[in-house]
PDB file of N, CA and C in Angstrom:
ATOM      1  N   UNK A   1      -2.325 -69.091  56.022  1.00  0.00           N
ATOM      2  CA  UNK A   1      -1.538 -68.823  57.193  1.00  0.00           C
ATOM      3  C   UNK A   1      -2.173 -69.493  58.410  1.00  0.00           C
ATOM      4  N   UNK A   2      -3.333 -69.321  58.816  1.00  0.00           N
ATOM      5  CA  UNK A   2      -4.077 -70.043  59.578  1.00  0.00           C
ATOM      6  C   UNK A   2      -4.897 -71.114  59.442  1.00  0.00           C
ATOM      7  N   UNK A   3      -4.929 -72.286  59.565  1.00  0.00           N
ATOM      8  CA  UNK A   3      -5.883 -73.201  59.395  1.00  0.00           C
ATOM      9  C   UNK A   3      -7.272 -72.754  59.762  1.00  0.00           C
ATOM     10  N   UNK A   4      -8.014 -73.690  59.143  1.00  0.00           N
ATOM     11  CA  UNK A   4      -9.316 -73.594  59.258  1.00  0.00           C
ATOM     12  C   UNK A   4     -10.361 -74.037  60.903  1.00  0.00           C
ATOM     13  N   UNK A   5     -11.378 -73.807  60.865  1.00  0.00           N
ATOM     14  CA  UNK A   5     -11.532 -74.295  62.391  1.00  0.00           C
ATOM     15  C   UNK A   5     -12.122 -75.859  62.165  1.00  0.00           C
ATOM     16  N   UNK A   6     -11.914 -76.728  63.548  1.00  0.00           N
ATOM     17  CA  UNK A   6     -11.725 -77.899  62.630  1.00  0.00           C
ATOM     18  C   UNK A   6     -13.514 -78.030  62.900  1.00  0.00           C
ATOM     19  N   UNK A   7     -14.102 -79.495  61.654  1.00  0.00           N
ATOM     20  CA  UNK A   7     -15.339 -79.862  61.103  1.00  0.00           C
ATOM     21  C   UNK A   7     -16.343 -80.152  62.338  1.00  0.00           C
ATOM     22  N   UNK A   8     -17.586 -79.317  62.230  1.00  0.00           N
ATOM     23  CA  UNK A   8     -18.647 -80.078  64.048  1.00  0.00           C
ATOM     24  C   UNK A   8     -18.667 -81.406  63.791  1.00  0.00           C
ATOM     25  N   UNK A   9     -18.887 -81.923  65.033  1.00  0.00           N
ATOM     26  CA  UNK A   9     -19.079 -83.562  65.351  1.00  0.00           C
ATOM     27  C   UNK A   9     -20.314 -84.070  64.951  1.00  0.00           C
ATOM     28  N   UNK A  10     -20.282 -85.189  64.844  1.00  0.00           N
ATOM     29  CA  UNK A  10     -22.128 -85.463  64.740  1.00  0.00           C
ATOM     30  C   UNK A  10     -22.870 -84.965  65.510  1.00  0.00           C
ATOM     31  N   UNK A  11     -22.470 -84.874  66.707  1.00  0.00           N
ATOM     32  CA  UNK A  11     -23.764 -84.671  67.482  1.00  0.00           C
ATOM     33  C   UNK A  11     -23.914 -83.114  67.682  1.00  0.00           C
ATOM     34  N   UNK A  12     -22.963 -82.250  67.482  1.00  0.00           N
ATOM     35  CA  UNK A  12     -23.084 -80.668  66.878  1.00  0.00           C
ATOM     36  C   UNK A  12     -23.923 -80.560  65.559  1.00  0.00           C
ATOM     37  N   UNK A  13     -23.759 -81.316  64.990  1.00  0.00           N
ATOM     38  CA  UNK A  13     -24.392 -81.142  63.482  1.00  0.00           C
ATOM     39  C   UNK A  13     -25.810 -81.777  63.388  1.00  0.00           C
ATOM     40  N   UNK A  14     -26.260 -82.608  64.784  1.00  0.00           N
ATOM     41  CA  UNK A  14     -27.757 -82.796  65.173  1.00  0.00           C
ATOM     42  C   UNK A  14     -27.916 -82.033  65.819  1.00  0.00           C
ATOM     43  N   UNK A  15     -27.836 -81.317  66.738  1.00  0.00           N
ATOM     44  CA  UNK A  15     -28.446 -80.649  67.331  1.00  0.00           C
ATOM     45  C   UNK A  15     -28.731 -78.920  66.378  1.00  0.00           C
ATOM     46  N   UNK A  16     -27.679 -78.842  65.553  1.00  0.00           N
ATOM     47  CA  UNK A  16     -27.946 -77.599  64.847  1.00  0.00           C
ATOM     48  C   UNK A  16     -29.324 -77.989  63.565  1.00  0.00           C
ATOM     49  N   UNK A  17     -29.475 -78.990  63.276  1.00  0.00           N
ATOM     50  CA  UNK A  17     -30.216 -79.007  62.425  1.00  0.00           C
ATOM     51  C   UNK A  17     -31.940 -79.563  63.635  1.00  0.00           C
ATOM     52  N   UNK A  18     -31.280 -79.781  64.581  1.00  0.00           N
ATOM     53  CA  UNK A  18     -32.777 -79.587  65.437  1.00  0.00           C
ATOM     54  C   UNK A  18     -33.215 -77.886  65.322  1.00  0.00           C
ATOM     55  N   UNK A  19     -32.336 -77.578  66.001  1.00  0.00           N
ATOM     56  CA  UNK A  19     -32.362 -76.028  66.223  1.00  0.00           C
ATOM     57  C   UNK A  19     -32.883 -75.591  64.755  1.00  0.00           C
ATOM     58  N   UNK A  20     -32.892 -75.549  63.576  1.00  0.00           N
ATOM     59  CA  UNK A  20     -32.783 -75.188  62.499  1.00  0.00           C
ATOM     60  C   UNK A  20     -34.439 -75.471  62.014  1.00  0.00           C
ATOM     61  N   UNK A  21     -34.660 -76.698  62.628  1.00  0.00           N
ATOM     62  CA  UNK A  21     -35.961 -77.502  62.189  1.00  0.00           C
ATOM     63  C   UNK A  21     -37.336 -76.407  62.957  1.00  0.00           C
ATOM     64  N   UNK A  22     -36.556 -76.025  64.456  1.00  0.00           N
ATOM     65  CA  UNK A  22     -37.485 -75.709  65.255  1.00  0.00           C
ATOM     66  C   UNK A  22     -37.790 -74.245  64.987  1.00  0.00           C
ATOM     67  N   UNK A  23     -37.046 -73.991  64.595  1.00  0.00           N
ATOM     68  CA  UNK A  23     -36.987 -72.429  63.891  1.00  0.00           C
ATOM     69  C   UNK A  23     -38.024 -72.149  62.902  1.00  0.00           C
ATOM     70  N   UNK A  24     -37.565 -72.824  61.945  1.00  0.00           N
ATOM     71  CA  UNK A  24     -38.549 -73.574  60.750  1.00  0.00           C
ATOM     72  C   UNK A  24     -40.005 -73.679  60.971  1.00  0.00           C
ATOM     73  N   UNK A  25     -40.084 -74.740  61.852  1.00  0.00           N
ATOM     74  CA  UNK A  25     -41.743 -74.607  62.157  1.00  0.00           C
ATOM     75  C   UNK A  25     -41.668 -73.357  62.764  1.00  0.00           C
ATOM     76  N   UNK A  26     -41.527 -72.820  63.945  1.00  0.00           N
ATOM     77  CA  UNK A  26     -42.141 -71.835  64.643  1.00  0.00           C
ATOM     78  C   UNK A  26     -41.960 -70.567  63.934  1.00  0.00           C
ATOM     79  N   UNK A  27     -41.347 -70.282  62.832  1.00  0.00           N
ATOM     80  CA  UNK A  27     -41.759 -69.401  61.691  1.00  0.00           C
ATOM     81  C   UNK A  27     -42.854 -69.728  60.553  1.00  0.00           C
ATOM     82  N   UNK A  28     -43.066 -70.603  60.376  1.00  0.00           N
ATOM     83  CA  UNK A  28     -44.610 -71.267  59.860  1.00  0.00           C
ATOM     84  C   UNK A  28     -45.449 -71.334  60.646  1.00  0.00           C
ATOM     85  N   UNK A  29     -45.386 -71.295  61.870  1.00  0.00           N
ATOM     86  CA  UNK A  29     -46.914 -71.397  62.704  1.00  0.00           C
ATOM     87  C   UNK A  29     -47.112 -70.010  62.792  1.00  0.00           C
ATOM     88  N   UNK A  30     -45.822 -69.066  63.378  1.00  0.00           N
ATOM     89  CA  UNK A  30     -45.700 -67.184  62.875  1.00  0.00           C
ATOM     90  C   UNK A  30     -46.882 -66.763  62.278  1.00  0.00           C
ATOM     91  N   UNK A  31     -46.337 -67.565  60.972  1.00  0.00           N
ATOM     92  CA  UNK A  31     -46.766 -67.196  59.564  1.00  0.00           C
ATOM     93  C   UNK A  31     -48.348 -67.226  60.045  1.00  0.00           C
ATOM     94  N   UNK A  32     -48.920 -68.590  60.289  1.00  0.00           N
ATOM     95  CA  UNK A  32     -50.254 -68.767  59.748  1.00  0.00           C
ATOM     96  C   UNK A  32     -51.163 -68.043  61.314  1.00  0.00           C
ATOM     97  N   UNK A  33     -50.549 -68.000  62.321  1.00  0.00           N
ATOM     98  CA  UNK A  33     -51.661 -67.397  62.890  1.00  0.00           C
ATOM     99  C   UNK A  33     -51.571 -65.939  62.602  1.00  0.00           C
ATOM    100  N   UNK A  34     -50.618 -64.672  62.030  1.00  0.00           N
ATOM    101  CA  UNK A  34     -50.794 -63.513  61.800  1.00  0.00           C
ATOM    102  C   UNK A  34     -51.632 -63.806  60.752  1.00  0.00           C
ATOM    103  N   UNK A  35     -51.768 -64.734  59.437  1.00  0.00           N
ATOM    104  CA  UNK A  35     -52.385 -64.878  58.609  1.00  0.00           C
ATOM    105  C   UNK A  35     -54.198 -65.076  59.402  1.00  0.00           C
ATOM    106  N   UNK A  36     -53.929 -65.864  60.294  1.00  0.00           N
ATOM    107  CA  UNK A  36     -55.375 -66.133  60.449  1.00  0.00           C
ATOM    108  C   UNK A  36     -56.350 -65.206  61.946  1.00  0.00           C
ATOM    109  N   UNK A  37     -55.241 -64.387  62.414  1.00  0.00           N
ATOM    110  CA  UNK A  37     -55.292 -63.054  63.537  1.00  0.00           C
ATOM    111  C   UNK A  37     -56.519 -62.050  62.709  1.00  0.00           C
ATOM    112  N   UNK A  38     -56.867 -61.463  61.855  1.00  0.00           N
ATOM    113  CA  UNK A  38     -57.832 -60.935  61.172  1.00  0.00           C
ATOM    114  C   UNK A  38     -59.152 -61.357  61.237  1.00  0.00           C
ATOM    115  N   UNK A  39     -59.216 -62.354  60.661  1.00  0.00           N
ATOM    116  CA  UNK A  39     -60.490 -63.030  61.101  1.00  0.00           C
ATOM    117  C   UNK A  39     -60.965 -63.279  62.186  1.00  0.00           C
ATOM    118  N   UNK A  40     -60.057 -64.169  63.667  1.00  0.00           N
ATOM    119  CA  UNK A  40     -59.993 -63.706  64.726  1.00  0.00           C
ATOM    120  C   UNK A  40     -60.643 -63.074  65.390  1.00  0.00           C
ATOM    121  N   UNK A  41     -60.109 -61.162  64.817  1.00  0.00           N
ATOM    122  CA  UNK A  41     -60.500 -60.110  65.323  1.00  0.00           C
ATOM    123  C   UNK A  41     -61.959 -60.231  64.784  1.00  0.00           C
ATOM    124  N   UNK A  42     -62.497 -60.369  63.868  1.00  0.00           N
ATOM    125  CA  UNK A  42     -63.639 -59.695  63.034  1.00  0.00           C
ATOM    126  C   UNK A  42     -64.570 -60.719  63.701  1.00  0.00           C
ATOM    127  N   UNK A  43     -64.128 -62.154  64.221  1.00  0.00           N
ATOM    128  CA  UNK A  43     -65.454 -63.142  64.505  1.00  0.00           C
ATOM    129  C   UNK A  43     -65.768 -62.692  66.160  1.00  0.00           C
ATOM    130  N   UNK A  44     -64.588 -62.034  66.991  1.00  0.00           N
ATOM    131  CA  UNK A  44     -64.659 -61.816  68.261  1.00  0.00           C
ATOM    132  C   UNK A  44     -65.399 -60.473  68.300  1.00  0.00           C
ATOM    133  N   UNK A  45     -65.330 -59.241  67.548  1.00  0.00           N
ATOM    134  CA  UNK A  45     -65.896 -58.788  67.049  1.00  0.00           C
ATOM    135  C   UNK A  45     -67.491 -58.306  66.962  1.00  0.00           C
ATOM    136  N   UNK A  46     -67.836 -59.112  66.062  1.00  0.00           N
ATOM    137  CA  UNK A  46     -69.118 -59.742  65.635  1.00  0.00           C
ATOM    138  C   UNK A  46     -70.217 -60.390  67.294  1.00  0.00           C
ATOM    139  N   UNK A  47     -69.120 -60.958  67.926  1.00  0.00           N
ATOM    140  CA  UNK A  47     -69.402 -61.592  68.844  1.00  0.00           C
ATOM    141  C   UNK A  47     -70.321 -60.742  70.188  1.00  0.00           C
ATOM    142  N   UNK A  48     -69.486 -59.516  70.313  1.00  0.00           N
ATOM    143  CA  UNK A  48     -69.724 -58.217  71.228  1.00  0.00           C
ATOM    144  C   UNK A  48     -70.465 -57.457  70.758  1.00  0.00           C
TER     145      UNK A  48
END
């Protein structure tokens, strides 16, 4: 009954896969400094 909405343009479909990319890393960098926040604590720590 209703058509579909029509297809993004190229340059919608770059910028979403920027957006997508940047996401990407900054959930991997997330990742590794909660991963590496422990140690962190324990060398600052140690330090005092």
């Amino acid at each position: 009954m209703f058509g579909a909405p029509p297809p993004p343009s190229a340059e919608e479909l770059r910028q979403q896969e920027a957006l997508a990319s940047q996401t990407v890393y900054g959930a991997l960098a997330t990742c590794v400094l909660l991963y590496l926040s422990p140690f962190a604590v324990d060398y600052v720590s140690k330090l005092v």
